[in-house]
PDB file of N, CA and C in Angstrom:
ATOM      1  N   UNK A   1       0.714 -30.010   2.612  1.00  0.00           N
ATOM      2  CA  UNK A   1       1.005 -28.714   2.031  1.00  0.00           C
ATOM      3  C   UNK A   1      -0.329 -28.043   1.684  1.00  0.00           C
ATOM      4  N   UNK A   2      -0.607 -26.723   1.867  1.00  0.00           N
ATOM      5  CA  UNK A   2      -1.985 -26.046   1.596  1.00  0.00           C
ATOM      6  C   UNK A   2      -1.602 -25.293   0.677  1.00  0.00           C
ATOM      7  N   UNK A   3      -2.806 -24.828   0.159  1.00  0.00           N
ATOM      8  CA  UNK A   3      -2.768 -24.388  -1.126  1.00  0.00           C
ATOM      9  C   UNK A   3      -1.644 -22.881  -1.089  1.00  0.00           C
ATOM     10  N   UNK A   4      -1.749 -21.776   0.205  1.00  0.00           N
ATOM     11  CA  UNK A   4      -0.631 -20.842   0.553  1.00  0.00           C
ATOM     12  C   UNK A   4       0.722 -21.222   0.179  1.00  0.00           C
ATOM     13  N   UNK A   5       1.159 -22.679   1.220  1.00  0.00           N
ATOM     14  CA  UNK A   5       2.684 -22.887   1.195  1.00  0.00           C
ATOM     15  C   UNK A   5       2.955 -22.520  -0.435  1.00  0.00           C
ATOM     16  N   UNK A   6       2.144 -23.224  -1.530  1.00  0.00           N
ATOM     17  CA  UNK A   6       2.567 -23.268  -2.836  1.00  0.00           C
ATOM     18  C   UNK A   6       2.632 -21.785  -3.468  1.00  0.00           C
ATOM     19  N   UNK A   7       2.330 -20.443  -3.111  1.00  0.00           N
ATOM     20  CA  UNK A   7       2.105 -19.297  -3.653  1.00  0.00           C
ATOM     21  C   UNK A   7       1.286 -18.860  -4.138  1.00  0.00           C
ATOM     22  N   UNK A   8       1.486 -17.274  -4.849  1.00  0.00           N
ATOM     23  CA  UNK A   8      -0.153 -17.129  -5.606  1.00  0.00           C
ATOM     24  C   UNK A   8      -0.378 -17.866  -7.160  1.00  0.00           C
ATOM     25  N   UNK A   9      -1.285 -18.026  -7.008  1.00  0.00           N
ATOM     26  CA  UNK A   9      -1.203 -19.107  -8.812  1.00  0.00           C
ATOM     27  C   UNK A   9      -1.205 -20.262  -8.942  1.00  0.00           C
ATOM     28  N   UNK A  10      -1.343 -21.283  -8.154  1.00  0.00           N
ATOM     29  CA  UNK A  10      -0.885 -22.239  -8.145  1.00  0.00           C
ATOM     30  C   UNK A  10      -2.194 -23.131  -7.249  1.00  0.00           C
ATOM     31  N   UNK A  11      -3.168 -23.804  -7.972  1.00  0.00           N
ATOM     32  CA  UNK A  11      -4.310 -24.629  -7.143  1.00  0.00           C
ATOM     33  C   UNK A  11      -4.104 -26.219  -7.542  1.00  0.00           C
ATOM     34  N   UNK A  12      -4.762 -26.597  -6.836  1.00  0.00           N
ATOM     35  CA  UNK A  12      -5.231 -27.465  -6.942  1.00  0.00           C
ATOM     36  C   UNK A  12      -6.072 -28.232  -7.993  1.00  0.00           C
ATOM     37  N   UNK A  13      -6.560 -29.379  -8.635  1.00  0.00           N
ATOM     38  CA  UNK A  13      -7.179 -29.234  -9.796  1.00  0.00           C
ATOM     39  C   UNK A  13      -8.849 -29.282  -9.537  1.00  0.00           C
ATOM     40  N   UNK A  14      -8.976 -29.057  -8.066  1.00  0.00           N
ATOM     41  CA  UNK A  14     -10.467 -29.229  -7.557  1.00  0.00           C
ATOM     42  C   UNK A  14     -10.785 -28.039  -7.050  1.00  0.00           C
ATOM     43  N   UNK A  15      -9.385 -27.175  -7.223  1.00  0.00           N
ATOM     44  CA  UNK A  15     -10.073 -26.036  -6.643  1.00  0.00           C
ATOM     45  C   UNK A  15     -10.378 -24.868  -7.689  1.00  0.00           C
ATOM     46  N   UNK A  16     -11.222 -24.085  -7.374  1.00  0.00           N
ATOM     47  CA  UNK A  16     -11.988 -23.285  -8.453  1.00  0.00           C
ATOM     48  C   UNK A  16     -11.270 -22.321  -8.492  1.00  0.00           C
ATOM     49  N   UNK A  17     -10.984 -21.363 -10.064  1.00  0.00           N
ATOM     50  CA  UNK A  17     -10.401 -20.622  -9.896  1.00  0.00           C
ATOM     51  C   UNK A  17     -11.213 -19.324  -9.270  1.00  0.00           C
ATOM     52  N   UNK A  18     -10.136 -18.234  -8.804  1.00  0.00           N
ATOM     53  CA  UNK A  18     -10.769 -17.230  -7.977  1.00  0.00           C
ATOM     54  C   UNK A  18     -10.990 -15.518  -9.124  1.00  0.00           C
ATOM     55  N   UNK A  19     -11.210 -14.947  -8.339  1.00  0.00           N
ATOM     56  CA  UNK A  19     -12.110 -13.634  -9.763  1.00  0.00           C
ATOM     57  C   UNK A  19     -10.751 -12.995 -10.011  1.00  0.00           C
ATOM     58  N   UNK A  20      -9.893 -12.821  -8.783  1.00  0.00           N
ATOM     59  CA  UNK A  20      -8.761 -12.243  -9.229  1.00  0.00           C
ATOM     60  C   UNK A  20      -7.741 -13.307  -9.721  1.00  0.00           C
ATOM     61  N   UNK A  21      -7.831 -14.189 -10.552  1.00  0.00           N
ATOM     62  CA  UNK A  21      -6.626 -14.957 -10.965  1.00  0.00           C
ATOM     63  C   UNK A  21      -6.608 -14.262 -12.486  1.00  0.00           C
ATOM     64  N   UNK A  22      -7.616 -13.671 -12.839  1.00  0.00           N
ATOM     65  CA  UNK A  22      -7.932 -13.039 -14.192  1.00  0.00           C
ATOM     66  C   UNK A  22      -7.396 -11.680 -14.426  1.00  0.00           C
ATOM     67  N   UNK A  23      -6.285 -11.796 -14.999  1.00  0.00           N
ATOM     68  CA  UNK A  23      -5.818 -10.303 -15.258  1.00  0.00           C
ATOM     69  C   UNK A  23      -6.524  -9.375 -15.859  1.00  0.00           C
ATOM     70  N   UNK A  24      -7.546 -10.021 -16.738  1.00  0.00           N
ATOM     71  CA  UNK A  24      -8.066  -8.607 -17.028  1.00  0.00           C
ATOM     72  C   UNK A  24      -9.425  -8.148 -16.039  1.00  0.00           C
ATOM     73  N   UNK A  25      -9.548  -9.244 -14.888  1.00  0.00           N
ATOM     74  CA  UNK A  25     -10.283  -8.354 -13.755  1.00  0.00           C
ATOM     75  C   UNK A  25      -9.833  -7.431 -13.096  1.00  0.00           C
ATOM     76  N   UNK A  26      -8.532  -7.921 -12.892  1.00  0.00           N
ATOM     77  CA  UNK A  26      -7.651  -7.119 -12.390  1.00  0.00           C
ATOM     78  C   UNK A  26      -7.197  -5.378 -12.695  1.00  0.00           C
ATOM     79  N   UNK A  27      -7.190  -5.678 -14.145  1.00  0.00           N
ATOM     80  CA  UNK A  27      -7.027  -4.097 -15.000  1.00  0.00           C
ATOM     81  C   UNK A  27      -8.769  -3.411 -14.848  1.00  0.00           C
ATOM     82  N   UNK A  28      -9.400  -4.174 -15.082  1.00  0.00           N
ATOM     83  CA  UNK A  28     -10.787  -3.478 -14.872  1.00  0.00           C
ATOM     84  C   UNK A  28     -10.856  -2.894 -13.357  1.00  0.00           C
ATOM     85  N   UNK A  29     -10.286  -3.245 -12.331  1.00  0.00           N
ATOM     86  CA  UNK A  29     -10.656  -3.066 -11.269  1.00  0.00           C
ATOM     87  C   UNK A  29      -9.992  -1.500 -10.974  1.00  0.00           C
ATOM     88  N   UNK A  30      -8.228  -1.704 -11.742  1.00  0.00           N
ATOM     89  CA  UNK A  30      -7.069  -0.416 -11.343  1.00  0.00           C
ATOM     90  C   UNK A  30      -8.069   0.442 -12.839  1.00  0.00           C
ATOM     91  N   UNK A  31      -8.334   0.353 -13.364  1.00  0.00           N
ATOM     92  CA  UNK A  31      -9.514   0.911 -14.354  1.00  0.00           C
ATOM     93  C   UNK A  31      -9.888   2.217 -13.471  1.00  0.00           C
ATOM     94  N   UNK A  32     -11.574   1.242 -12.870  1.00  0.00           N
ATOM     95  CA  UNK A  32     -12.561   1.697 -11.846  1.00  0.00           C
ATOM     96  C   UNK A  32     -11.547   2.999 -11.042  1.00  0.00           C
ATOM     97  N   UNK A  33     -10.598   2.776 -10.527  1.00  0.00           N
ATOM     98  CA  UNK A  33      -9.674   2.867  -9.323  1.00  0.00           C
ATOM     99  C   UNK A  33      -9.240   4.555  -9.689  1.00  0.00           C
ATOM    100  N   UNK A  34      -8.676   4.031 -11.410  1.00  0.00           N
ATOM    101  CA  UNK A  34      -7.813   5.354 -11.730  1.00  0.00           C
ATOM    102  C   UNK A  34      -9.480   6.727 -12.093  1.00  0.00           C
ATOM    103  N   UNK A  35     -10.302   5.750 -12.298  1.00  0.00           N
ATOM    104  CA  UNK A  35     -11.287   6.950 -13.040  1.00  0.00           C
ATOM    105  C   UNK A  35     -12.037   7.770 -11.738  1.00  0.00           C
ATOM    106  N   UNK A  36     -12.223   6.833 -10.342  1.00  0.00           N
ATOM    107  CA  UNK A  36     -12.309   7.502  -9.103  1.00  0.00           C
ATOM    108  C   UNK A  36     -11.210   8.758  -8.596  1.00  0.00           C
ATOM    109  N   UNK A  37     -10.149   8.046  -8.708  1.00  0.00           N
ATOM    110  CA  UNK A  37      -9.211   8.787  -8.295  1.00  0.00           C
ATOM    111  C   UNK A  37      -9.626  10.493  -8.862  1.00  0.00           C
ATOM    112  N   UNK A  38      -9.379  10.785 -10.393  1.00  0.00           N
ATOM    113  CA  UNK A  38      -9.469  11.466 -11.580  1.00  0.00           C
ATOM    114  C   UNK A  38     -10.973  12.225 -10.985  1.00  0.00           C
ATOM    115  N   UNK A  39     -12.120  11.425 -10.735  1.00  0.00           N
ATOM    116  CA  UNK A  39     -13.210  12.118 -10.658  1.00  0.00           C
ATOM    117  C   UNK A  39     -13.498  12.795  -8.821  1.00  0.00           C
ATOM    118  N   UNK A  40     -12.549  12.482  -8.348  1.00  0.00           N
ATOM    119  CA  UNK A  40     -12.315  12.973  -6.968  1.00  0.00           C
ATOM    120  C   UNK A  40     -11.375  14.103  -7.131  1.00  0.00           C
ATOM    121  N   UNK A  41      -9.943  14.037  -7.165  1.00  0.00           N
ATOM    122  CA  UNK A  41      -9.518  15.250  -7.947  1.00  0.00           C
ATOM    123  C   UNK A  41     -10.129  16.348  -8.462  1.00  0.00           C
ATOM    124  N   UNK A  42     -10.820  16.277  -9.708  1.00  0.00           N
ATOM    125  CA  UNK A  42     -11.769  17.263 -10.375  1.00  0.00           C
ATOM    126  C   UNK A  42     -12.539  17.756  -9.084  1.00  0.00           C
ATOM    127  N   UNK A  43     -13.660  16.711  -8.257  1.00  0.00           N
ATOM    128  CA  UNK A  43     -14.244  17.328  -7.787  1.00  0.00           C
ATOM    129  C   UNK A  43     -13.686  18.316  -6.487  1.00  0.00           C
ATOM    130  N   UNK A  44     -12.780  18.368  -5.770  1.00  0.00           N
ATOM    131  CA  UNK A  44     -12.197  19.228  -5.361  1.00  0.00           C
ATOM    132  C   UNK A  44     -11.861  20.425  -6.012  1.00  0.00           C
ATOM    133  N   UNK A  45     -12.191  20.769  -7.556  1.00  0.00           N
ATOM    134  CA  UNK A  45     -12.307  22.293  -8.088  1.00  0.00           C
ATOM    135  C   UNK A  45     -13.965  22.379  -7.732  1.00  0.00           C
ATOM    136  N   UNK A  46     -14.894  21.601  -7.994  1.00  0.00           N
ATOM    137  CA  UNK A  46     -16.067  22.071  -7.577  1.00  0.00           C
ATOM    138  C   UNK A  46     -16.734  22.627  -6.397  1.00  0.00           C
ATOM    139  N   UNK A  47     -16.900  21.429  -5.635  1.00  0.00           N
ATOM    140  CA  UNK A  47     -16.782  21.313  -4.219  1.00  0.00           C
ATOM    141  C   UNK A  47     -16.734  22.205  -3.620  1.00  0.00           C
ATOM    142  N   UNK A  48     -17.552  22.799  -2.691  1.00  0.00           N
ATOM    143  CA  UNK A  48     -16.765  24.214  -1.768  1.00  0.00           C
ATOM    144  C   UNK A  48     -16.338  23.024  -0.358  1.00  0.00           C
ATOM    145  N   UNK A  49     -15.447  23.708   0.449  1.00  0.00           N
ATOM    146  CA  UNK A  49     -15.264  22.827   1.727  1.00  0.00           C
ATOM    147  C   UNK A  49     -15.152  23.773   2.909  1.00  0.00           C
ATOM    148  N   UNK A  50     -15.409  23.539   3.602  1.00  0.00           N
ATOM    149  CA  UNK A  50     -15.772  25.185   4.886  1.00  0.00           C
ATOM    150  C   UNK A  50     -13.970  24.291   5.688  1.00  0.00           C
ATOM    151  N   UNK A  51     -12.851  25.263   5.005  1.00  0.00           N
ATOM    152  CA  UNK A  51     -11.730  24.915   5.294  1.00  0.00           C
ATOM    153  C   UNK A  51     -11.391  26.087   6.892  1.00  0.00           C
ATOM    154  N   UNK A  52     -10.536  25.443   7.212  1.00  0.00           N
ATOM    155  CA  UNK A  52     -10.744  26.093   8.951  1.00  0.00           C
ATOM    156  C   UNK A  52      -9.090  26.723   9.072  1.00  0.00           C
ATOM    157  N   UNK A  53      -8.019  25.852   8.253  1.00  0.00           N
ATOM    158  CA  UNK A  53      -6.738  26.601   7.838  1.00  0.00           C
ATOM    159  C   UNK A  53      -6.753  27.083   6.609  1.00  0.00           C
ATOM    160  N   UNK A  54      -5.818  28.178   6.340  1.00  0.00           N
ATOM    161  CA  UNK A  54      -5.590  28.692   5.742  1.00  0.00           C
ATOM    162  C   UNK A  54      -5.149  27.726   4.104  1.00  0.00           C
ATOM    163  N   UNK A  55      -3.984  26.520   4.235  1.00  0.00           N
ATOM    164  CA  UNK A  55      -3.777  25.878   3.632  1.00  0.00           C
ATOM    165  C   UNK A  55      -4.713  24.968   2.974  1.00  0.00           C
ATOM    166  N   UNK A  56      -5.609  24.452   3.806  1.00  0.00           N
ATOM    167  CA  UNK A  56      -6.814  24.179   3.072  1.00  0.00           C
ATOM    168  C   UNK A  56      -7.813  24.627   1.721  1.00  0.00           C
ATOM    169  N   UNK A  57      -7.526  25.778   1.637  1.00  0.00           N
ATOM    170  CA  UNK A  57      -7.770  26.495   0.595  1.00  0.00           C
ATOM    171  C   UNK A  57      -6.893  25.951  -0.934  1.00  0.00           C
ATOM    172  N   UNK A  58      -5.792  25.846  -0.529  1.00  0.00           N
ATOM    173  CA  UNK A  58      -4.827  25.451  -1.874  1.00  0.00           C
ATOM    174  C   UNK A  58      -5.246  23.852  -2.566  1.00  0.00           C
ATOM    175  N   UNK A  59      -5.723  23.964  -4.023  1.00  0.00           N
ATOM    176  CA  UNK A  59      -6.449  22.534  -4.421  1.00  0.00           C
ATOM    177  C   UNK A  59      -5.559  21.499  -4.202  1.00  0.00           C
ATOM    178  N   UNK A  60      -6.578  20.292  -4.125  1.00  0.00           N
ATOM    179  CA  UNK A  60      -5.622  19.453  -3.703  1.00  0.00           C
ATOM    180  C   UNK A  60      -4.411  19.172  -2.272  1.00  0.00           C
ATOM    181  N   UNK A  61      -5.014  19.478  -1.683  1.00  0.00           N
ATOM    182  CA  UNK A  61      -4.091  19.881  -0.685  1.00  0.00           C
ATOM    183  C   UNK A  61      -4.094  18.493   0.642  1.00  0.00           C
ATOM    184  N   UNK A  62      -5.181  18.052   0.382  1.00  0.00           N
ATOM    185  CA  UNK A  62      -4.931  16.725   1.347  1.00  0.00           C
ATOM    186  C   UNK A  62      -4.464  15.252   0.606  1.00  0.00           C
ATOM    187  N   UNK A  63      -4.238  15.645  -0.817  1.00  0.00           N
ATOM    188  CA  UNK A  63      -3.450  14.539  -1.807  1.00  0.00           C
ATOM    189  C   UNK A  63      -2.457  15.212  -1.237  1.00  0.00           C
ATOM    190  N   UNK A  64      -1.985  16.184  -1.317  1.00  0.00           N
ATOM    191  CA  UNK A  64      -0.732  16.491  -1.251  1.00  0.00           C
ATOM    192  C   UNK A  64       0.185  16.290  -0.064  1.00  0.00           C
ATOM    193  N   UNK A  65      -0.576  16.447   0.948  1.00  0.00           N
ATOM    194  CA  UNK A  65      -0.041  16.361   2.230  1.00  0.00           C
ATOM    195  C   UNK A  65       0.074  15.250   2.598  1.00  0.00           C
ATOM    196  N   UNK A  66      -1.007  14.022   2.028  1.00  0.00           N
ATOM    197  CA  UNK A  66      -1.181  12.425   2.272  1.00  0.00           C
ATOM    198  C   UNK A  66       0.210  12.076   1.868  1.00  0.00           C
ATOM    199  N   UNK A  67       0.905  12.448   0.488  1.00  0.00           N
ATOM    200  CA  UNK A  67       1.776  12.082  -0.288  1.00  0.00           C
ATOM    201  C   UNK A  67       2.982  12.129   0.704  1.00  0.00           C
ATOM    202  N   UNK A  68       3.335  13.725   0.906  1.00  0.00           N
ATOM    203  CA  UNK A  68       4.580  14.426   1.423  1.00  0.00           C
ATOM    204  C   UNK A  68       4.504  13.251   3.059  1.00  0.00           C
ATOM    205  N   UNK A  69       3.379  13.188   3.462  1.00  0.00           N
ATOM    206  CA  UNK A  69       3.925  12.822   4.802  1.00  0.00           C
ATOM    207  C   UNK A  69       3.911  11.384   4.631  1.00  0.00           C
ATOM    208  N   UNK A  70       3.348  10.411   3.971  1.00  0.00           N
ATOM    209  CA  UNK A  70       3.707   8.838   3.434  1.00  0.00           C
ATOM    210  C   UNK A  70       5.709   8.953   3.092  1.00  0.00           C
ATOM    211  N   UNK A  71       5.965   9.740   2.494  1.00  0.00           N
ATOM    212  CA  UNK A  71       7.188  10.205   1.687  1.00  0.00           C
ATOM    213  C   UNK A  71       7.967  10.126   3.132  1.00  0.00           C
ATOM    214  N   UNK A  72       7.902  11.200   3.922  1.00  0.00           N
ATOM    215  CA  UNK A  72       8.325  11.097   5.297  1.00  0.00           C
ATOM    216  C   UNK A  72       8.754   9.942   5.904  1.00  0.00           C
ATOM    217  N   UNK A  73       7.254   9.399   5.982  1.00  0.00           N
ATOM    218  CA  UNK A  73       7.086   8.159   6.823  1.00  0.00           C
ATOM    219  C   UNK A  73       8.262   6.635   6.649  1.00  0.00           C
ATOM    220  N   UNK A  74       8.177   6.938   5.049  1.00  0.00           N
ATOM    221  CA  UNK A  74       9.116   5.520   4.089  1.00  0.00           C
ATOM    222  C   UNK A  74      10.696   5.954   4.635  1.00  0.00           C
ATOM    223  N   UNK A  75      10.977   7.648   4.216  1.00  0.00           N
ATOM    224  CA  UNK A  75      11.963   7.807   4.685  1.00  0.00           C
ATOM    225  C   UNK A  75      12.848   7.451   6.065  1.00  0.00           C
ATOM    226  N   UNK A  76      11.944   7.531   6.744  1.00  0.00           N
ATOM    227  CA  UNK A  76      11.975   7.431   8.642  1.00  0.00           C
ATOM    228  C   UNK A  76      12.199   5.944   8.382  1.00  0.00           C
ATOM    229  N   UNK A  77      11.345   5.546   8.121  1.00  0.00           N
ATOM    230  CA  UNK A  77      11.524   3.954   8.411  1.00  0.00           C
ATOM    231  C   UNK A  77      12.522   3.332   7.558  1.00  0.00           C
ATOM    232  N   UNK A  78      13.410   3.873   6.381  1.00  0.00           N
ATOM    233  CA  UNK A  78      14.514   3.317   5.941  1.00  0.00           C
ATOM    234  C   UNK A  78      16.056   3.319   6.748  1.00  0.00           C
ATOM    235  N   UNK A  79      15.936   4.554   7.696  1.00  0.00           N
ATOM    236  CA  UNK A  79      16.800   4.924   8.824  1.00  0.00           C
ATOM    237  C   UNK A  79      16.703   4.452  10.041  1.00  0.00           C
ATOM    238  N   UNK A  80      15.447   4.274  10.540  1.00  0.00           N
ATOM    239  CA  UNK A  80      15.286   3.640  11.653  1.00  0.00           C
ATOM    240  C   UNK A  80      15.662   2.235  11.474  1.00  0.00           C
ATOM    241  N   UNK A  81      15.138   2.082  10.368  1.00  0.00           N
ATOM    242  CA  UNK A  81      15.819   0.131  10.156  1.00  0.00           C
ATOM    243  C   UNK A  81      17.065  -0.213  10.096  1.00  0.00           C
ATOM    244  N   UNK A  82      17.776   0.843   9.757  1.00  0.00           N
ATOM    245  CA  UNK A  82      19.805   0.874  10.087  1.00  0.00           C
ATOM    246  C   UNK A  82      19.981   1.016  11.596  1.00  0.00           C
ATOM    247  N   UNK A  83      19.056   1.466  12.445  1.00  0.00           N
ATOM    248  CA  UNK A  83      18.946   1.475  13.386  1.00  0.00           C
ATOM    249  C   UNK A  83      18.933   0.462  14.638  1.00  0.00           C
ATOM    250  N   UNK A  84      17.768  -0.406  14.118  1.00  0.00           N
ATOM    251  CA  UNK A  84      17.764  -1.398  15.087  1.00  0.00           C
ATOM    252  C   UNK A  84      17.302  -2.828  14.537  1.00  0.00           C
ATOM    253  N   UNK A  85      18.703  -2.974  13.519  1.00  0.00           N
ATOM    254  CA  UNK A  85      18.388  -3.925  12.776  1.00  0.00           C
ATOM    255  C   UNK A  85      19.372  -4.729  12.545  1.00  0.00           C
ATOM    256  N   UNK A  86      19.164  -6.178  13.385  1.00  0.00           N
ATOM    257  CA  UNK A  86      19.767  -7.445  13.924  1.00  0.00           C
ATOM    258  C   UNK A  86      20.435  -8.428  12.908  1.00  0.00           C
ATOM    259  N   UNK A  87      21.879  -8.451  13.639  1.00  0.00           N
ATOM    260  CA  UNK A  87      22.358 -10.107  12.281  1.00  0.00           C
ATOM    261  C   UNK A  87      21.118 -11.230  11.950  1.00  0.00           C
ATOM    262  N   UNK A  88      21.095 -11.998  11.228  1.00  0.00           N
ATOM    263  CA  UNK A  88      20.598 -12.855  11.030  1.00  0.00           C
ATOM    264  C   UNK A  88      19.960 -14.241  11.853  1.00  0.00           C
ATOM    265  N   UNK A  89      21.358 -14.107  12.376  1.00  0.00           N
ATOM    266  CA  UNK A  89      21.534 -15.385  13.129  1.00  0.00           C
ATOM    267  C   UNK A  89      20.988 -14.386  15.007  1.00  0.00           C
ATOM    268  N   UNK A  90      20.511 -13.648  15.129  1.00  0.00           N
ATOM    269  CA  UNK A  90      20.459 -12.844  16.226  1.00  0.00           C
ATOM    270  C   UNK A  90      19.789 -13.875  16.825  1.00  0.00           C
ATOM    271  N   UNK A  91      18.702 -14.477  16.680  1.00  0.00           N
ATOM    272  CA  UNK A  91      17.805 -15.205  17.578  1.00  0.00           C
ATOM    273  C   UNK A  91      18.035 -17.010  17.840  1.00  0.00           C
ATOM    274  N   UNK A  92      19.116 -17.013  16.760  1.00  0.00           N
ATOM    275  CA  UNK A  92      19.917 -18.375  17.239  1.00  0.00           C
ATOM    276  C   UNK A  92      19.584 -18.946  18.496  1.00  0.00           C
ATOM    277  N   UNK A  93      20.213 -18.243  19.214  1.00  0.00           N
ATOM    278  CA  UNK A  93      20.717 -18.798  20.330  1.00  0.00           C
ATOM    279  C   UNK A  93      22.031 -18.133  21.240  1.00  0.00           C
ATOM    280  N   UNK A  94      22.266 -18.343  22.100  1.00  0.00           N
ATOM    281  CA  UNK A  94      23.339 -17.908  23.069  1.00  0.00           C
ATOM    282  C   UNK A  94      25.005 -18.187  22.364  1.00  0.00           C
ATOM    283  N   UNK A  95      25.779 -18.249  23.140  1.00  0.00           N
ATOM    284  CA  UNK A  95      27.463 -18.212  22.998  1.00  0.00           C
ATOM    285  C   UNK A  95      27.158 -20.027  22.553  1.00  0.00           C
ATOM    286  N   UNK A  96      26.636 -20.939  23.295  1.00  0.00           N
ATOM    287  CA  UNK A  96      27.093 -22.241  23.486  1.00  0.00           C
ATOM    288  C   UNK A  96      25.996 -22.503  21.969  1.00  0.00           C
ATOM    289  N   UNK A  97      24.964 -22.050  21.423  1.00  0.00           N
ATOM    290  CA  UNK A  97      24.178 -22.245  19.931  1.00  0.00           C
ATOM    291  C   UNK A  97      23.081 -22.817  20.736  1.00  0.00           C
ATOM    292  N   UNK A  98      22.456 -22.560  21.973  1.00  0.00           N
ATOM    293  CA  UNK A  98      21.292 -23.116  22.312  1.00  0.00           C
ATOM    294  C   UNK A  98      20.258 -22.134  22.693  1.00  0.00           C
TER     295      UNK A  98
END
């Protein structure tokens, strides 16, 4: 059995722990993460950008569009998966179970 089969969390007593087993590295990291985010934002009021559509102009506008079309994307793929999406047992085997 390797250390995977067992899940996340779970070592060995020889094995060292890793930087992310530490939750509060973890919060420091979505920290870093949220104050980028925040200081990217802002800077799109500063920023000039030599925009080539019209929509480009409106702030924020490639968060926005990232969002709406991810949004899309989840949607599509919750329908398409009613779509072409197999019993369980699909790869069994034939009529005779072989």
């Amino acid at each position: 059995m390797t250390p995977h089969d067992r899940g996340p969390g779970h070592r060995t007593p020889d094995e060292a722990p890793h930087v992310w087993d530490d939750p509060r590295n973890v919060n420091r990291l979505f920290r870093v993460f949220y104050v980028l985010c925040a200081l990217l934002v802002l800077a799109d009021f500063v920023l000039h950008r030599h925009a080539v559509h019209p929509l480009e102009h409106v702030p924020d506008f490639y968060p926005l569009y990232g969002f709406i079309g991810i949004t899309v994307l989840v949607l599509l793929a919750k329908v398409l998966r009613k779509l072409v999406m197999r019993p369980e047992d699909y790869y069994d085997g034939g009529p005779d179970g072989h």
